[in-house]
N, C-alpha and C. Protein backbone atom coordinates (compact mmCIF):
# COMPACT_ATOMS: atom_id res chain seq x y z
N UNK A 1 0.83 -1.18 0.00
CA UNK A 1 0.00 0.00 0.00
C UNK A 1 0.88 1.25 0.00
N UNK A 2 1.98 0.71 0.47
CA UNK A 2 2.82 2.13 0.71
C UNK A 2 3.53 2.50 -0.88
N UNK A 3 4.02 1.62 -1.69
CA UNK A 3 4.37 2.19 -2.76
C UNK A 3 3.13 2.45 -3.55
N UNK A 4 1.82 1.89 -3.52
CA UNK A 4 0.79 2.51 -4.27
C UNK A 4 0.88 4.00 -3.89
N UNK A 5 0.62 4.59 -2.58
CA UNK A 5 0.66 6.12 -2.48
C UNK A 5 2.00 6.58 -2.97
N UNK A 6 2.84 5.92 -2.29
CA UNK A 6 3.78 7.02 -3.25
C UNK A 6 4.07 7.26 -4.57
N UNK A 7 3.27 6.20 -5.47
CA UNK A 7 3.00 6.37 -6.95
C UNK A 7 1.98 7.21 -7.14
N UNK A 8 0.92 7.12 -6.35
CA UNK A 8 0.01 8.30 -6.62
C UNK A 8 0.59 9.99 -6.22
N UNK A 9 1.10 9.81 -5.42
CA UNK A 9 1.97 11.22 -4.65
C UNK A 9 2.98 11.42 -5.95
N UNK A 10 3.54 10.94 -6.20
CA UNK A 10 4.42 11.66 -7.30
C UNK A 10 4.01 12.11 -8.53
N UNK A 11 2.93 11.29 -9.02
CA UNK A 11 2.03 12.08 -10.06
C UNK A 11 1.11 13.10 -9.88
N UNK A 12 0.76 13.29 -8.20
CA UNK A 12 -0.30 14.61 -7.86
C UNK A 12 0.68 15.77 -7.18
N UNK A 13 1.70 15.56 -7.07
CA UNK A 13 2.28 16.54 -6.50
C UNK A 13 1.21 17.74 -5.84
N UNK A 14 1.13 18.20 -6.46
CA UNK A 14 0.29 19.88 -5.88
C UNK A 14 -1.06 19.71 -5.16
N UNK A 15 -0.91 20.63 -4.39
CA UNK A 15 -1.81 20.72 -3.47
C UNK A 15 -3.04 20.87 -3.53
N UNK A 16 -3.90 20.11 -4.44
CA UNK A 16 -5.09 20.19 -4.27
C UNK A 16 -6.39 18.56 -3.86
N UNK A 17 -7.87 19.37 -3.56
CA UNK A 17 -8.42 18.45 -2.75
C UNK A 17 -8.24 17.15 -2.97
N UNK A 18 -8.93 17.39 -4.73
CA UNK A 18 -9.15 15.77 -5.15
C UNK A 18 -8.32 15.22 -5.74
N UNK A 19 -6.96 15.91 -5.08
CA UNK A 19 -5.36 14.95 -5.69
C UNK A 19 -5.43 14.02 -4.61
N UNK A 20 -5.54 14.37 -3.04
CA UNK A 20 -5.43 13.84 -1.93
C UNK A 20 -6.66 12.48 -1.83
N UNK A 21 -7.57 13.12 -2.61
CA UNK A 21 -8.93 11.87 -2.73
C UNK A 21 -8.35 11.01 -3.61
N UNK A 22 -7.49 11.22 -4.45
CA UNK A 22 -7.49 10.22 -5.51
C UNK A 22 -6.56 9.40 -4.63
N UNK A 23 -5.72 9.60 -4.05
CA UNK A 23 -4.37 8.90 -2.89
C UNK A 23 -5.44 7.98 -2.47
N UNK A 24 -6.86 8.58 -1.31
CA UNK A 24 -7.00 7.74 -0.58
C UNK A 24 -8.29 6.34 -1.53
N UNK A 25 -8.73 7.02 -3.05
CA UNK A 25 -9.08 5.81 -3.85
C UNK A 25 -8.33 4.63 -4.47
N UNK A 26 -7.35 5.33 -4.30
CA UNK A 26 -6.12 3.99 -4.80
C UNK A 26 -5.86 3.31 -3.59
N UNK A 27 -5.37 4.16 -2.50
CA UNK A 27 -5.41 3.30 -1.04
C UNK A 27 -6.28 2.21 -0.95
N UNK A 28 -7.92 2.37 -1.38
CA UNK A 28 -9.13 1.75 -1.09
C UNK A 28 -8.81 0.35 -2.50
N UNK A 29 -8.49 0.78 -3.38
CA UNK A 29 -7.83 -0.23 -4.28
C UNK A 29 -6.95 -1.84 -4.22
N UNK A 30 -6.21 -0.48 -3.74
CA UNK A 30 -5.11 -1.27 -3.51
C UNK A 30 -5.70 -2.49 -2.30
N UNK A 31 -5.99 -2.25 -1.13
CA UNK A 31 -6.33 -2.87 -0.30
C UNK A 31 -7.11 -3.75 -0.96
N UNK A 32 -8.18 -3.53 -1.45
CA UNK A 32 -9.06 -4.86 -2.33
C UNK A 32 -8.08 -5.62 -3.05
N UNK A 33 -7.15 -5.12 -3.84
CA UNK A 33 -6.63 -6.01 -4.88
C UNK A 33 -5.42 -7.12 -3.73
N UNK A 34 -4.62 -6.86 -2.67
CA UNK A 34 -4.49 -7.39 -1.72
C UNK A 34 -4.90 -8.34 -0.94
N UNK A 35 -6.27 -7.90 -0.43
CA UNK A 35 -6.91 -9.02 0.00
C UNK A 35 -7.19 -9.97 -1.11
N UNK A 36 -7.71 -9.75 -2.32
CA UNK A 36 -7.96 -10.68 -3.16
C UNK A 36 -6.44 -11.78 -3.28
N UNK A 37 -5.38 -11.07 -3.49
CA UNK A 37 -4.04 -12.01 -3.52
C UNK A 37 -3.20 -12.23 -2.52
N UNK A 38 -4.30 -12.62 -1.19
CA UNK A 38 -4.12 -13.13 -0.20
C UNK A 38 -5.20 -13.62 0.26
N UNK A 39 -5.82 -14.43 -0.35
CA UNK A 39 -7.05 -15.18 -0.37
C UNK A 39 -7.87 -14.76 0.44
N UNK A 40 -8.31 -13.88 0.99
CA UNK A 40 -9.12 -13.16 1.91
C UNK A 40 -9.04 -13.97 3.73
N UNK A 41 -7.44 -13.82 3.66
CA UNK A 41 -6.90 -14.42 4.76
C UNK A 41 -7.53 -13.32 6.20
N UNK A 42 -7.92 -13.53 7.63
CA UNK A 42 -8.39 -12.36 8.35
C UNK A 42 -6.84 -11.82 8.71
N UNK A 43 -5.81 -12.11 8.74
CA UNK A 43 -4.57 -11.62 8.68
C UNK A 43 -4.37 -10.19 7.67
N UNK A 44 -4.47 -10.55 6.46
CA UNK A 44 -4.04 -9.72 5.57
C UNK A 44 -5.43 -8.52 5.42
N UNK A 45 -6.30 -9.07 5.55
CA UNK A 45 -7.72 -8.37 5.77
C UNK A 45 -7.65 -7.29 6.70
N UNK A 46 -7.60 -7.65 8.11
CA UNK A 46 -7.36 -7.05 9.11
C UNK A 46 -5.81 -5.99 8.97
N UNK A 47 -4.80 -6.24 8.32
CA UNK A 47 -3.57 -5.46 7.93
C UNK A 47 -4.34 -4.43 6.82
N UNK A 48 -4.82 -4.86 5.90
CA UNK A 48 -5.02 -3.81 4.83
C UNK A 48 -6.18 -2.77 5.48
N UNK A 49 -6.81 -3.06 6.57
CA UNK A 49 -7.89 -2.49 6.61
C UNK A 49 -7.31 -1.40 7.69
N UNK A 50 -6.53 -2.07 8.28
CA UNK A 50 -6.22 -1.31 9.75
C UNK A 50 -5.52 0.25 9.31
N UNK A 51 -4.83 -0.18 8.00
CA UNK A 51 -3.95 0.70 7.32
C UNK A 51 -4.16 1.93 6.69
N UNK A 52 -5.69 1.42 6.34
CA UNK A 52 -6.38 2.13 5.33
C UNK A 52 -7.27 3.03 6.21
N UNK A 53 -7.54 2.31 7.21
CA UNK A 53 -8.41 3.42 8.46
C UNK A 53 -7.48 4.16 9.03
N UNK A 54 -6.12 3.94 8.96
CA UNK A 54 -5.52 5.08 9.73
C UNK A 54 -5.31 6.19 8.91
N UNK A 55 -5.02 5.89 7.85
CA UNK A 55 -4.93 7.47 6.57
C UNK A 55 -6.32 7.94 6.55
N UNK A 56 -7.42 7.48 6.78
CA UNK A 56 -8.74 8.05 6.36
C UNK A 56 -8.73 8.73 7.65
N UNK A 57 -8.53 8.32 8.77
CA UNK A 57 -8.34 9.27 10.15
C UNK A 57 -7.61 10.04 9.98
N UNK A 58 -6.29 10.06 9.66
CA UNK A 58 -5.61 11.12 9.75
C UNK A 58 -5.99 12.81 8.69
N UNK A 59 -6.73 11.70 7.51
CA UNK A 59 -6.79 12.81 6.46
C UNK A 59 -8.21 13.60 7.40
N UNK A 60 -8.84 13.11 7.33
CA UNK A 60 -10.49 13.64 8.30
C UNK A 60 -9.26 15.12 9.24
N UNK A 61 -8.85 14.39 10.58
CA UNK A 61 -8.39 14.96 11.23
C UNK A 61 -7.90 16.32 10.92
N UNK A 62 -6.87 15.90 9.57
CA UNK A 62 -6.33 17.08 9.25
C UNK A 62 -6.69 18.41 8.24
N UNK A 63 -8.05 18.18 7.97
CA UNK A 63 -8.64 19.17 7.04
C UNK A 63 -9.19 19.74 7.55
N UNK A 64 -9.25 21.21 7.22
CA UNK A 64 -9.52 22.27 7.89
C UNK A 64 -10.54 22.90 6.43
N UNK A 65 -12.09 22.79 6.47
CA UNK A 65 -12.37 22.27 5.31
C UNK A 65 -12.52 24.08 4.29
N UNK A 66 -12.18 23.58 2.93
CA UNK A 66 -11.96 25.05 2.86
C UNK A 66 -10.96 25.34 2.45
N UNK A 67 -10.03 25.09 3.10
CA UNK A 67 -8.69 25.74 3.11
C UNK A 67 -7.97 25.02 2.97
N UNK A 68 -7.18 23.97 4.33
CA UNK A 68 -6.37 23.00 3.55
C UNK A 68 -6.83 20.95 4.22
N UNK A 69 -5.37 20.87 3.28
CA UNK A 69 -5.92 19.26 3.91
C UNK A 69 -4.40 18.96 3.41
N UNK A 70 -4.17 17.62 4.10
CA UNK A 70 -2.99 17.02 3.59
C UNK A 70 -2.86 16.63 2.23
N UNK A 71 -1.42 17.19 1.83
CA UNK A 71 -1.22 16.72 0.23
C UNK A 71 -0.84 15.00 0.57
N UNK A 72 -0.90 15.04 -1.61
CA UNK A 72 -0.63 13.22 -1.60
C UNK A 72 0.71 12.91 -0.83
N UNK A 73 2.02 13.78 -1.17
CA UNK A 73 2.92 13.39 -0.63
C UNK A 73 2.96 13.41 0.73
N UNK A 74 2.33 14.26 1.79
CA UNK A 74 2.00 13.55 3.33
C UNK A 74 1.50 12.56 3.82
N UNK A 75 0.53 12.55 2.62
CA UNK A 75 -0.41 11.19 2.55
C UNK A 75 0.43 9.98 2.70
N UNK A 76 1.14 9.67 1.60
CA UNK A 76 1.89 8.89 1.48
C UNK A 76 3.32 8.50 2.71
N UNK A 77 4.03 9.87 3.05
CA UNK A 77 4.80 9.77 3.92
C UNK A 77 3.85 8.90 5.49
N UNK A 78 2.28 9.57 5.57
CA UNK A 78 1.67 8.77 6.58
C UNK A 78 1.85 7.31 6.40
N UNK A 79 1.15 6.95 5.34
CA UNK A 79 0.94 4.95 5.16
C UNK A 79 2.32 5.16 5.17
N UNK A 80 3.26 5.03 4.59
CA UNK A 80 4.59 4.75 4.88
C UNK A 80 4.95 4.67 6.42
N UNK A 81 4.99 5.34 7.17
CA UNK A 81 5.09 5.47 8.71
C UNK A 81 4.57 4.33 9.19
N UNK A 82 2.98 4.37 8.82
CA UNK A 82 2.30 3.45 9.50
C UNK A 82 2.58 1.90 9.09
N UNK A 83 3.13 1.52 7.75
CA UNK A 83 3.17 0.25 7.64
C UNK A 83 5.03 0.09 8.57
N UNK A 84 5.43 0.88 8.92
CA UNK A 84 6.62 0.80 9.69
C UNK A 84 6.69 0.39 10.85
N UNK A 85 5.60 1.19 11.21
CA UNK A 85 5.24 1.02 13.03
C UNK A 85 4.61 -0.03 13.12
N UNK A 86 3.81 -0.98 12.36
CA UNK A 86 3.20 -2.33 12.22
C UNK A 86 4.49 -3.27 12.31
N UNK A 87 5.64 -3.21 11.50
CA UNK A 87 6.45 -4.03 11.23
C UNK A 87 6.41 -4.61 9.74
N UNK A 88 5.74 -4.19 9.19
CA UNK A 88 5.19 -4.72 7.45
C UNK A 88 6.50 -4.45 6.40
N UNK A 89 7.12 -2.99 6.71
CA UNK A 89 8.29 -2.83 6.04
C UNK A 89 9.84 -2.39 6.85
N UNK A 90 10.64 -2.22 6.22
CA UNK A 90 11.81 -1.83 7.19
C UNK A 90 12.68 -1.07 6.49
């Protein structure tokens, strides 16, 4: 999930809303296409999902609506973090 955002982050660069929406539709993607090629194990289920709720929290959290919200590339630096602090990557 983490190199999906940062593929989406490097093609949205700039700061706008529905660059950051498109991050978290590929996020939502990605996670399906995952579980599917991990046989809908509750392991990998429960990982993709846990992952995917923490960027949708954080993005919520951080919009200030209007004005701003986190770009893709924070976006991305987040799931990155977070699949770290899981242990998923190193």
């Amino acid at each position: 999930m983490a190199l999906c955002a940062a593929n989406v982050a490097k093609a949205n660069e700039e700061s706008y809303y529905y660059n950051s929406i498109r991050l978290l539709d590929e996020l939502a993607r990605a996670k399906a296409e995952l579980d599917i090629a991990g046989w809908h194990l509750l392991e990998v289920s429960q990982t993709t999902a846990a992952i995917l709720m923490a960027v949708q929290v954080y993005f919520e959290e951080e919009v200030i609506p209007c004005t701003e919200w986190p770009t893709p590339p924070e976006l991305a630096g987040f799931v990155l973090n977070s699949e770290c602090e899981q242990g998923l990557i190193s």
